[in-house]
Protein backbone atom coordinates (compact mmCIF):
# COMPACT_ATOMS: atom_id res chain seq x y z
CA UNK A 1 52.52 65.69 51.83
CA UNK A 2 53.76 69.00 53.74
CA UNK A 3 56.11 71.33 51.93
CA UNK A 4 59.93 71.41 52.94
CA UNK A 5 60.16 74.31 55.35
CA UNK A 6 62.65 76.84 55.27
CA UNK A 7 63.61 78.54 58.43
CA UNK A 8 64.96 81.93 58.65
CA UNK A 9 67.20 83.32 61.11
CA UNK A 10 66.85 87.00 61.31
CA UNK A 11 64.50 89.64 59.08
CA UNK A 12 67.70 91.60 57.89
CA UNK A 13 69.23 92.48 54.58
CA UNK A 14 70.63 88.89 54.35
CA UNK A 15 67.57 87.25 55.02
CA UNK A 16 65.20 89.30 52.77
CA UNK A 17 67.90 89.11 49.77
CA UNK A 18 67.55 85.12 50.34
CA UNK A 19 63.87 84.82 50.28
CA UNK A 20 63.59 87.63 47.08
CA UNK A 21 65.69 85.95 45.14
CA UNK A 22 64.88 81.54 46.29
CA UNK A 23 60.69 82.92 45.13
CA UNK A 24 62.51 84.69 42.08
CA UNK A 25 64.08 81.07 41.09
CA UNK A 26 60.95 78.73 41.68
CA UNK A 27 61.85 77.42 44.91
CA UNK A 28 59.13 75.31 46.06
CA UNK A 29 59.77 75.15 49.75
CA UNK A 30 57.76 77.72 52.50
CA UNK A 31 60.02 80.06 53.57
CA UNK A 32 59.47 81.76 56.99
CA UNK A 33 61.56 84.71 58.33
CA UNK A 34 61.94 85.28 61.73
CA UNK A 35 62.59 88.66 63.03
CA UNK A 36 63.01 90.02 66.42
CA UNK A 37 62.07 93.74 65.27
CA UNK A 38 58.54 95.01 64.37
CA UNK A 39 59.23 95.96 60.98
CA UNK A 40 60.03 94.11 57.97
CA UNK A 41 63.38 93.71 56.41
CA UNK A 42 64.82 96.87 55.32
CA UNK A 43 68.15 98.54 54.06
CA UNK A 44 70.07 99.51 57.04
CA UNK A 45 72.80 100.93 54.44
CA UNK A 46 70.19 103.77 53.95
CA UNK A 47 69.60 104.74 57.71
CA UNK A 48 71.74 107.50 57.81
CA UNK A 49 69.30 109.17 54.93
CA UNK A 50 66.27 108.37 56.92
CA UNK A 51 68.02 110.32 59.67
CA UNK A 52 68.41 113.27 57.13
CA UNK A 53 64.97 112.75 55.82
CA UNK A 54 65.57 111.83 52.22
CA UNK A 55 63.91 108.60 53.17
CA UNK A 56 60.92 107.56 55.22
CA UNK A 57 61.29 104.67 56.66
CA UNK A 58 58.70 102.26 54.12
CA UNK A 59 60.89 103.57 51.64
CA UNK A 60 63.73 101.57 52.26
CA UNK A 61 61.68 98.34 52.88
CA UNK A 62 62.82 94.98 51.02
CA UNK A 63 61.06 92.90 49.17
CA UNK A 64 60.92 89.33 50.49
CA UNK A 65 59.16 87.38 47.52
CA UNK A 66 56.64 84.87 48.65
CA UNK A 67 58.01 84.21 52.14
CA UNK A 68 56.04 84.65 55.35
CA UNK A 69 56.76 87.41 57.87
CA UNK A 70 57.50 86.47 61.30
CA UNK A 71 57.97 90.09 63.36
CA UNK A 72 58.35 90.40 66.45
CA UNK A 73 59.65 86.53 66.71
CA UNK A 74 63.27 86.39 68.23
CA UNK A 75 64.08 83.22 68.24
CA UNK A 76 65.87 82.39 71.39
CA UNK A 77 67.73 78.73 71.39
CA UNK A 78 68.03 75.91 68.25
CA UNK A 79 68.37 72.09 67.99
CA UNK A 80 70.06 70.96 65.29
CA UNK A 81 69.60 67.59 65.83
CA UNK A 82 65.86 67.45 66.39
CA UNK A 83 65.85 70.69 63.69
CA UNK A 84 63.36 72.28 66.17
CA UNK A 85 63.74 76.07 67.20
CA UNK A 86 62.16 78.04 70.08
CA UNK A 87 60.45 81.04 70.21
CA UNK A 88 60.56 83.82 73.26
CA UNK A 89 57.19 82.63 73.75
CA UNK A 90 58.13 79.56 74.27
CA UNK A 91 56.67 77.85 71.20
CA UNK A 92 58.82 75.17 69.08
CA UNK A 93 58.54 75.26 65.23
CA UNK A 94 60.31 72.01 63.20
CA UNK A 95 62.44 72.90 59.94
CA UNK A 96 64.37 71.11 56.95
CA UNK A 97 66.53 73.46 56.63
CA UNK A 98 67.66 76.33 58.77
CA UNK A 99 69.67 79.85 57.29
CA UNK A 100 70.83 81.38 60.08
CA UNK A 101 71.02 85.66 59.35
CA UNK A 102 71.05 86.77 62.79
CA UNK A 103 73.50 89.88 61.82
CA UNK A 104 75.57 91.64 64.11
CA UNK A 105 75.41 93.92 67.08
CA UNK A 106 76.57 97.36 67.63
CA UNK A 107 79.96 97.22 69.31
CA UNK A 108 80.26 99.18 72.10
CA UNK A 109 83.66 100.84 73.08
CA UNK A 110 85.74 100.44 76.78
CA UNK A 111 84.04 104.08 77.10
CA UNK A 112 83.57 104.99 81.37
CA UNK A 113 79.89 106.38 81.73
CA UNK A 114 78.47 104.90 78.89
CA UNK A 115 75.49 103.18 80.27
CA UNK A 116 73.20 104.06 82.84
CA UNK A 117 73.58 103.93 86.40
CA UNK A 118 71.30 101.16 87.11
CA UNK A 119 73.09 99.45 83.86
CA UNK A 120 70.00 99.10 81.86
CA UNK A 121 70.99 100.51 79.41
CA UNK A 122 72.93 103.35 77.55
CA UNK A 123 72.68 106.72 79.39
CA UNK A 124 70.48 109.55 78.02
CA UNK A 125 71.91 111.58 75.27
CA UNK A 126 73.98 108.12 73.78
CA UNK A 127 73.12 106.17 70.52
CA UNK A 128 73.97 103.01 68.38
CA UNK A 129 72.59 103.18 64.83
CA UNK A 130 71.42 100.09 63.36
CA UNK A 131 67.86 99.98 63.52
CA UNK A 132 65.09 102.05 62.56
CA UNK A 133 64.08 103.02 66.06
CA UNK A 134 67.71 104.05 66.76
CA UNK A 135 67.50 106.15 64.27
CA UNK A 136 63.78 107.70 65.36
CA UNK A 137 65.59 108.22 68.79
CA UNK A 138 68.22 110.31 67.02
CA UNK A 139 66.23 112.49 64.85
CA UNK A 140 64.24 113.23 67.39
CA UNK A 141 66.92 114.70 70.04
CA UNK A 142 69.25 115.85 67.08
CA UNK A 143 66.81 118.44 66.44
CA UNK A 144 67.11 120.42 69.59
CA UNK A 145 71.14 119.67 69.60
CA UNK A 146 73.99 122.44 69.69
CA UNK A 147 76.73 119.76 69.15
CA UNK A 148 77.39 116.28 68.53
CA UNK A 149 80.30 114.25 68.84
CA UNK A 150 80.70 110.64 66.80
CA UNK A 151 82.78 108.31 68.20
CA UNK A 152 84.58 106.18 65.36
CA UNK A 153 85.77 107.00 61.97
CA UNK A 154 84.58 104.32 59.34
CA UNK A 155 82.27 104.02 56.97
CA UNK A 156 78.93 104.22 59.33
CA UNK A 157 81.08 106.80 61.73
CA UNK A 158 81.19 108.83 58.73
CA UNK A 159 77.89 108.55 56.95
CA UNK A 160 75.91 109.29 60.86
CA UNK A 161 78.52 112.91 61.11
CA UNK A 162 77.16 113.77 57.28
CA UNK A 163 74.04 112.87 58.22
CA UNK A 164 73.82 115.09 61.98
CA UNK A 165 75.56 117.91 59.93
CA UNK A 166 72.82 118.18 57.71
CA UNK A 167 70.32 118.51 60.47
CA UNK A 168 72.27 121.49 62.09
CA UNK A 169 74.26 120.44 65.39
CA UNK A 170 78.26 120.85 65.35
CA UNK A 171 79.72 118.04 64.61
CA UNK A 172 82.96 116.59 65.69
CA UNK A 173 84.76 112.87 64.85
CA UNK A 174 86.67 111.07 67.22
CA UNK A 175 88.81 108.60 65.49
CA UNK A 176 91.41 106.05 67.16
CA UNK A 177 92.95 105.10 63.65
CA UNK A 178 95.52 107.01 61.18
CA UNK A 179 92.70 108.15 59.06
CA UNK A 180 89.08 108.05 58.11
CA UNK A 181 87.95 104.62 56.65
CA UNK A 182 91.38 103.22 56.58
CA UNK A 183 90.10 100.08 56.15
CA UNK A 184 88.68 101.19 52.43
CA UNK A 185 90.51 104.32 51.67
CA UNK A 186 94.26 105.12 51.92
CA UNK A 187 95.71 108.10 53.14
CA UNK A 188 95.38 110.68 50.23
CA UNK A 189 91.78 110.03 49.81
CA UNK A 190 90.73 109.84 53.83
CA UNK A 191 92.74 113.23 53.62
CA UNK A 192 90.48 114.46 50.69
CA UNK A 193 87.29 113.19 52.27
CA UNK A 194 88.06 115.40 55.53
CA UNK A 195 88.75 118.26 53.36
CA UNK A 196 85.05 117.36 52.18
CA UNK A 197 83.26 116.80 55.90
CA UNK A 198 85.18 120.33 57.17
CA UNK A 199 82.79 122.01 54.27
CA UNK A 200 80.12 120.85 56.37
CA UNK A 201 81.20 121.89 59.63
CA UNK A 202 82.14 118.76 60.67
CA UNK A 203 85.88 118.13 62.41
CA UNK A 204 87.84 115.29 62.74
CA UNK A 205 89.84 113.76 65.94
CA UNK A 206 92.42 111.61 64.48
CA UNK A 207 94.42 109.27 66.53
CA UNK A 208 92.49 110.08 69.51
CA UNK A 209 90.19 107.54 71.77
CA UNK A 210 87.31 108.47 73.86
CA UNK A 211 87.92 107.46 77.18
CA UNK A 212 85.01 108.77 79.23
CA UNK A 213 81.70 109.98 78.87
CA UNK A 214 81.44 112.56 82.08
CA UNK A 215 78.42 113.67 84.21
CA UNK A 216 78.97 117.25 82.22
CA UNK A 217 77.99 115.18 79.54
CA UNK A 218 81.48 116.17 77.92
CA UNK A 219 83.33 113.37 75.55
CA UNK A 220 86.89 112.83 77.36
CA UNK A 221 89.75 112.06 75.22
CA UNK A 222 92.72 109.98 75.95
CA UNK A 223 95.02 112.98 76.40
CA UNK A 224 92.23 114.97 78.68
CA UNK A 225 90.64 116.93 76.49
CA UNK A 226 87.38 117.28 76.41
CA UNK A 227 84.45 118.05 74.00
CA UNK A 228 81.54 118.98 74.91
CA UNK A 229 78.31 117.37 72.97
CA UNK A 230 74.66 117.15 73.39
CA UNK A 231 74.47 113.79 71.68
CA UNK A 232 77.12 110.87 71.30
CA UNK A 233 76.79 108.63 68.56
CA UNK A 234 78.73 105.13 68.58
CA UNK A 235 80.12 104.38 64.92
CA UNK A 236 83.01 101.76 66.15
CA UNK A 237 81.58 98.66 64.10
CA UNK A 238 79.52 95.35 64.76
CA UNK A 239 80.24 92.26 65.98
CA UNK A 240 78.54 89.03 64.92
CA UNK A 241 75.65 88.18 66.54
CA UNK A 242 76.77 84.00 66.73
CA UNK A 243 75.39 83.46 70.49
CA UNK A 244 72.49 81.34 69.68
CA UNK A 245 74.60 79.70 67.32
CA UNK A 246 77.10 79.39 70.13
CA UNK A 247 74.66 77.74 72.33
CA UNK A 248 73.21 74.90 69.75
CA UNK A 249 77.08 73.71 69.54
CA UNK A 250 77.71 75.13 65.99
CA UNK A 251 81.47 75.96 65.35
CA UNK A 252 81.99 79.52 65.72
CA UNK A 253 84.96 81.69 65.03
CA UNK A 254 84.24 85.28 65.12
CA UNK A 255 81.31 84.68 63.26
CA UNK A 256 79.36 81.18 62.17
CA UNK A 257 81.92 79.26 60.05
CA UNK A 258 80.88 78.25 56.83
CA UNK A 259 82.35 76.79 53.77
CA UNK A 260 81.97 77.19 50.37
CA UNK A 261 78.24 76.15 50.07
CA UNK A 262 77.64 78.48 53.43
CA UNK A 263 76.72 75.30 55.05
CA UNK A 264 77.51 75.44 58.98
CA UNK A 265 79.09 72.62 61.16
CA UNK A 266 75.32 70.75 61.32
CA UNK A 267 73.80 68.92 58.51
CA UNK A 268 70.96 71.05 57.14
CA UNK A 269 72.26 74.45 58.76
CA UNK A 270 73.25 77.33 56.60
CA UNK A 271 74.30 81.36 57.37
CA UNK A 272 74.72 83.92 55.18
CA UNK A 273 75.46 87.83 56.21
CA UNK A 274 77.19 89.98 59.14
CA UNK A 275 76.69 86.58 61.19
CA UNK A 276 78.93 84.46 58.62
CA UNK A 277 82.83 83.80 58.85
CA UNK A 278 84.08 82.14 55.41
CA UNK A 279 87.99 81.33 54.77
CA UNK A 280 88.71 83.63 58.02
CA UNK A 281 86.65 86.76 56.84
CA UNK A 282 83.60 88.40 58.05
CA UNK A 283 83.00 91.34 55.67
CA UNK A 284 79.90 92.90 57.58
CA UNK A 285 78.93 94.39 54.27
CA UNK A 286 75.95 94.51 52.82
CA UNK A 287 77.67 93.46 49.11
CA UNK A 288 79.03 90.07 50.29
CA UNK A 289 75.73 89.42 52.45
CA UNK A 290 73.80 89.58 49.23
CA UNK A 291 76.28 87.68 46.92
CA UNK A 292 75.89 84.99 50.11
CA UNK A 293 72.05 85.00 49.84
CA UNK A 294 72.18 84.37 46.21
CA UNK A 295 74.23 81.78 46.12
CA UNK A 296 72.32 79.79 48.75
CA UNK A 297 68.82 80.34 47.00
CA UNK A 298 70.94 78.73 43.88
CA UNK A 299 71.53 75.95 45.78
CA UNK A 300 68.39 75.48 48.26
CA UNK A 301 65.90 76.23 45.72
CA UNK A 302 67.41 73.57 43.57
CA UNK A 303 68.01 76.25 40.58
CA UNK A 304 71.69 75.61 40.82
CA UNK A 305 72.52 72.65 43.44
CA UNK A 306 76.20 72.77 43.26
CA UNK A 307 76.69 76.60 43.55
CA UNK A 308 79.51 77.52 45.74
CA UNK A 309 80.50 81.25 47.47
CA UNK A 310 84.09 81.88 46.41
CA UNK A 311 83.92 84.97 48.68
CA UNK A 312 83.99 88.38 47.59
CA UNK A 313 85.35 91.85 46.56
CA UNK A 314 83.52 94.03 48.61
CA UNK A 315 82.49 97.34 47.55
CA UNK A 316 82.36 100.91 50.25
CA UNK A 317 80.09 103.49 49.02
CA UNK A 318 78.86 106.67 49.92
CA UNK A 319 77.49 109.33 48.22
CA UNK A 320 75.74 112.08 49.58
CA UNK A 321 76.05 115.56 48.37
CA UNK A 322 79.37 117.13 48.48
CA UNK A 323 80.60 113.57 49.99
CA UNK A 324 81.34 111.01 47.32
CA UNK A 325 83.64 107.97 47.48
CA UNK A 326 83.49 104.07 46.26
CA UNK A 327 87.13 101.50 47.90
CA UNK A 328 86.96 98.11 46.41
CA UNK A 329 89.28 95.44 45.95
CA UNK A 330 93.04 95.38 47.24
CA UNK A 331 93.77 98.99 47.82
CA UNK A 332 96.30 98.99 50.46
CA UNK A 333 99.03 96.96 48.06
CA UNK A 334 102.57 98.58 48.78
CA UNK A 335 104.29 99.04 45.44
CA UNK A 336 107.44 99.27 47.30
CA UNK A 337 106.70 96.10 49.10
CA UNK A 338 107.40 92.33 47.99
CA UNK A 339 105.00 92.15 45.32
CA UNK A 340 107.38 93.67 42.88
CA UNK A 341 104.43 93.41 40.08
CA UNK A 342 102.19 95.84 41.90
CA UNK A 343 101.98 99.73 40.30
CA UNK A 344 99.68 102.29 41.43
CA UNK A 345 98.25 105.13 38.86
CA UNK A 346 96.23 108.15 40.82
CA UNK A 347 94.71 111.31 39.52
CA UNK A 348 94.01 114.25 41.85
CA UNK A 349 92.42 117.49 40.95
CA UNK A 350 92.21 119.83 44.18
CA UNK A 351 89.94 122.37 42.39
CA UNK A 352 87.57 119.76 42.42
CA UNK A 353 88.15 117.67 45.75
CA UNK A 354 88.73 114.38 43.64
CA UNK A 355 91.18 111.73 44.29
CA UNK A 356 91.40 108.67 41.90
CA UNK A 357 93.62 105.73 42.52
CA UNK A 358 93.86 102.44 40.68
CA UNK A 359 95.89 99.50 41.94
CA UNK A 360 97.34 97.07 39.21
CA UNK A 361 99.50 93.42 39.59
CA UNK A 362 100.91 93.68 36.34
CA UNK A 363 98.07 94.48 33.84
CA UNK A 364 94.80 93.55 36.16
CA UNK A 365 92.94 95.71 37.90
CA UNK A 366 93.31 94.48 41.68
CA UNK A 367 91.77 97.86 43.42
CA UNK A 368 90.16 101.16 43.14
CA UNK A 369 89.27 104.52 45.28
CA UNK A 370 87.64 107.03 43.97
CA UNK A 371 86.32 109.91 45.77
CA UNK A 372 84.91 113.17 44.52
CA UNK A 373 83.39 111.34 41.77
CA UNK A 374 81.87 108.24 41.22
CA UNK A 375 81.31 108.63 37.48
CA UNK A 376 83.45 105.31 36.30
CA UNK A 377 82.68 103.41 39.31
CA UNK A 378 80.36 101.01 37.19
CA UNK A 379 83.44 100.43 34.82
CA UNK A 380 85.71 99.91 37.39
CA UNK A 381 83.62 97.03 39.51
CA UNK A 382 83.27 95.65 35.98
CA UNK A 383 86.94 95.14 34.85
CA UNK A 384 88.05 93.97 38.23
CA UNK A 385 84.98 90.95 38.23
CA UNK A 386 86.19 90.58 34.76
CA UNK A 387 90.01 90.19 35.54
CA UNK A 388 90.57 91.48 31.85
CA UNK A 389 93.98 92.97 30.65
CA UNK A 390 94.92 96.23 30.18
CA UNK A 391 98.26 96.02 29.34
CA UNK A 392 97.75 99.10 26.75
CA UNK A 393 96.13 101.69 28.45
CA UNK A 394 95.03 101.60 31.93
CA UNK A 395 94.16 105.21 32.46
CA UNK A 396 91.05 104.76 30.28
CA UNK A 397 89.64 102.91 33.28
CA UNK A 398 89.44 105.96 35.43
CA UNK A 399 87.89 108.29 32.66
CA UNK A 400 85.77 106.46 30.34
CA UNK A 401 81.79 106.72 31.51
CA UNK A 402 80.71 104.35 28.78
CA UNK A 403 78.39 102.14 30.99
CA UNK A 404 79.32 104.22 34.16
CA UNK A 405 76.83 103.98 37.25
C-alpha cells in the first residue's frame, strides 16, 4: 500500500515551517515541496543581512524535516477534483492532500519608466527584494553606487535603506504614508526611528509618491522634484500570489480563503502563509505564516486532528545596530476614541533614542512598541498571549528583563 502523499505548494518559509514541524510530530505521510527557485527554503526575513553580509546565503537555510525537495519545480495549473497537479514540464503528479504556500509577489508601484523598453522586465539600475538572487543583483551594483533611493516606507522599505547604508551609497526614503511603518508603529516612535536612520545617513521623504523613474535615471516625485539615484529599490509590499489558485476555481479574496482549519474551498486543499486570507486578513508576516504551518501539521499529521488557527497577533521586528524596534498587537487604539476602557502608558528617553508604549483595555495588555530597546520584548509577547491582569502595576511590563529576549 502507497503512503498518503502530501503536496506542497511553494519552497518558502510557510512551506518549510510545515514540513519541519508535520516530521517533528510523526506524520507518516511523504511530503514533497515544490519550489519554483533553485534553492531550498530559506528566511527571507533575513535578506536584508545577507545584503549587508552578516549572512551568507546557506546560513539562513530552513530545515524541512524528512520531506523531499522539489527545486526548480513551479507548478503551473491544479485539479482539485482529479487531485492531480502539473509541472512546467508538463508532467502530472497525483496527491491526497494539497497545502498550497505559493507566497506573494513583489508589488510594483504606478511608477512611469519602471520597466524596460521592450517590457521584459524592470529597467537596469531597479530592484524588488524577495529572493536570494534579488538580493545578489543588489550587492553586486550597490557596491559601485553613489546614491540610492528606496521607494516605500514599511518594514522591508526600511530594513533594505539600513541595509544599502551600511554598504556606503546615500540613501534616501520615499514614503507616500504619514510616517515610517505606520502600519506597526505610531507616530512618536516612526519619529524616533527616523531620528535613528538620519545617524546613518539615510533621509526620509514623507508624504511624497514617486511618480517617474526618468531616462537621467533621477526618481521624480509627485510635486517635481527630483532625486537623483544610482539604484532604486521597490519596498511597497506583496501581494498574494492566488493565480493558480484562481485558475483551479478555488475561492479567492485577496488571498486563498481559508477557515479555521486553513482548509480552502476544495475538499483536501489547504494554504497556509503570504498566499492565505483568514476572517478577512492576510498578515504577510512571517509570525502568522508559521503559527499557520503548525497548526496544519497538528492536524494533517494526525498529532492533533481537531486543531484550529484562531488567527494571530503578529509581531514587527527589527534590530540591527543602532536600529531597534518590536509593534505587536493593537497599537493604534485611540484613548480618546469610543473605547472609553482603552489607556496608553509610554516612556521616552531622548538621550537614548528609546520610545516605549503600552496599550491597555482596562487591565490587559492589548499592544506594545518599543523601539530603542528590545530588552522586555520577550515579557511583553508573553503577557499579551497570556491575557493576564495587571490591574496593580503595569509599568513593570516595560522594565522588568526577567525572561526578556
Amino acid at each position: 500500500m502507497s503512503r498518503r502523499h502530501i503536496a506542497v505548494v511553494g519552497a518558502g518559509m510557510a512551506a518549510a515551517r510545515f514540513a519541519e514541524r508535520y516530521s517533528a510530530l510523526g506524520g507518516k505521510a511523504r511530503v514533497t515541496l515544490y519550489g519554483s527557485e533553485p534553492r531550498a527554503p530559506y528566511n527571507r526575513v533575513l535578506l536584508a543581512d545577507v545584503l549587508t553580509g552578516r549572512y551568507d546565503a546557506e546560513a539562513i537555510t530552513l530545515p524541512t524535516g524528512d520531506a523531499d525537495l522539489r527545486l526548480g519545480a513551479e507548478v503551473v495549473a491544479l485539479d482539485p477534483g482529479a487531485r492531480l497537479l502539473t509541472l512546467a514540464d508538463g508532467a502530472t503528479e497525483p496527491y491526497d492532500e494539497l497545502v498550497l504556500a505559493t507566497g506573494a509577489n513583489p508589488l510594483l508601484p504606478p511608477i512611469r519608466g519602471l520597466r524596460r523598453e521592450d517590457g521584459g522586465g524592470l529597467r537596469e539600475g531597479v530592484h524588488a527584494l524577495r529572493t536570494l538572487a534579488d538580493c545578489a543583483r543588489l550587492a553586486e551594483e550597490a557596491m559601485d553606487a553613489k546614491r540610492a533611493v528606496v521607494v516605500g516606507g514599511g518594514v522591508l522599505g526600511v530594513s533594505a535603506a539600513r541595509a544599502l547604508a551600511a554598504l556606503g551609497p546615500q540613501v534616501e526614503i520615499v514614503h507616500q504614508g504619514p510616517h515610517l511603518i505606520e502600519r506597526q508603529l505610531d507616530e512618536d516612535a516612526a519619529a524616533a526611528l527616523r531620528d535613528a536612520l538620519l545617524t546613518l545617513g539615510v533621509e526620509v521623504y514623507l508624504g511624497n509618491r514617486a511618480r517617474a523613474l526618468t531616462e537621467a535615471g533621477e526618481v521624480e516625485l509627485a510635486d517635481g522634484y527630483r532625486l537623483s539615484t544610482d539604484l532604486t529599490v521597490l519596498a511597497c509590499g506583496v501581494r498574494p500570489r492566488t493565480a493558480l489558485a484562481h485558475a483551479s476555481g478555488l475561492a479567492v479574496g485577496r488571498g486563498v480563503l481559508v477557515d479555521d482549519r486553513l482548509a480552502a474551498s476544495a475538499p483536501h486543499v489547504f494554504a497556509i502563509g503570504d498566499c492565505a486570507e483568514h476572517a478577512g486578513v492576510v498578515h504577510g508576516l512571517a509570525g502568522p505564516a508559521w503559527e499557520q504551518a503548525d497548526v496544519l501539521a497538528a492536524r494533517l499529521s494526525g498529532a492533533d486532528p481537531d486543531a484550529r488557527y484562531p488567527g494571530s497577533r503578529p509581531l514587527a521586528r527589527l534590530s540591527a545596530g543602532p536600529i531597534e524596534y518590536a509593534a505587536f498587537g493593537e497599537v493604534h487604539l485611540d484613548p480618546a476614541g469610543p473605547d472609553e476602557d482603552v489607556d496608553e502608558l509610554r516612556l521616552t528617553d531622548a538621550t537614548r533614542g528609546s520610545y516605549k508604549k503600552l496599550v491597555m483595555r482596562g487591565d490587559r495588555l492589548v499592544g506594545a512598541i518599543l523601539l530603542g530597546d528590545l530588552a522586555t520584548v520577550g515579557d511583553l509577547a508573553r503577557a499579551l498571549e497570556r491575557d493576564d491582569s495587571h490591574a496593580d502595576a503595569p509599568l513593570h511590563l516595560l522594565t522588568t528583563t526577567h525572561g526578556a529576549l
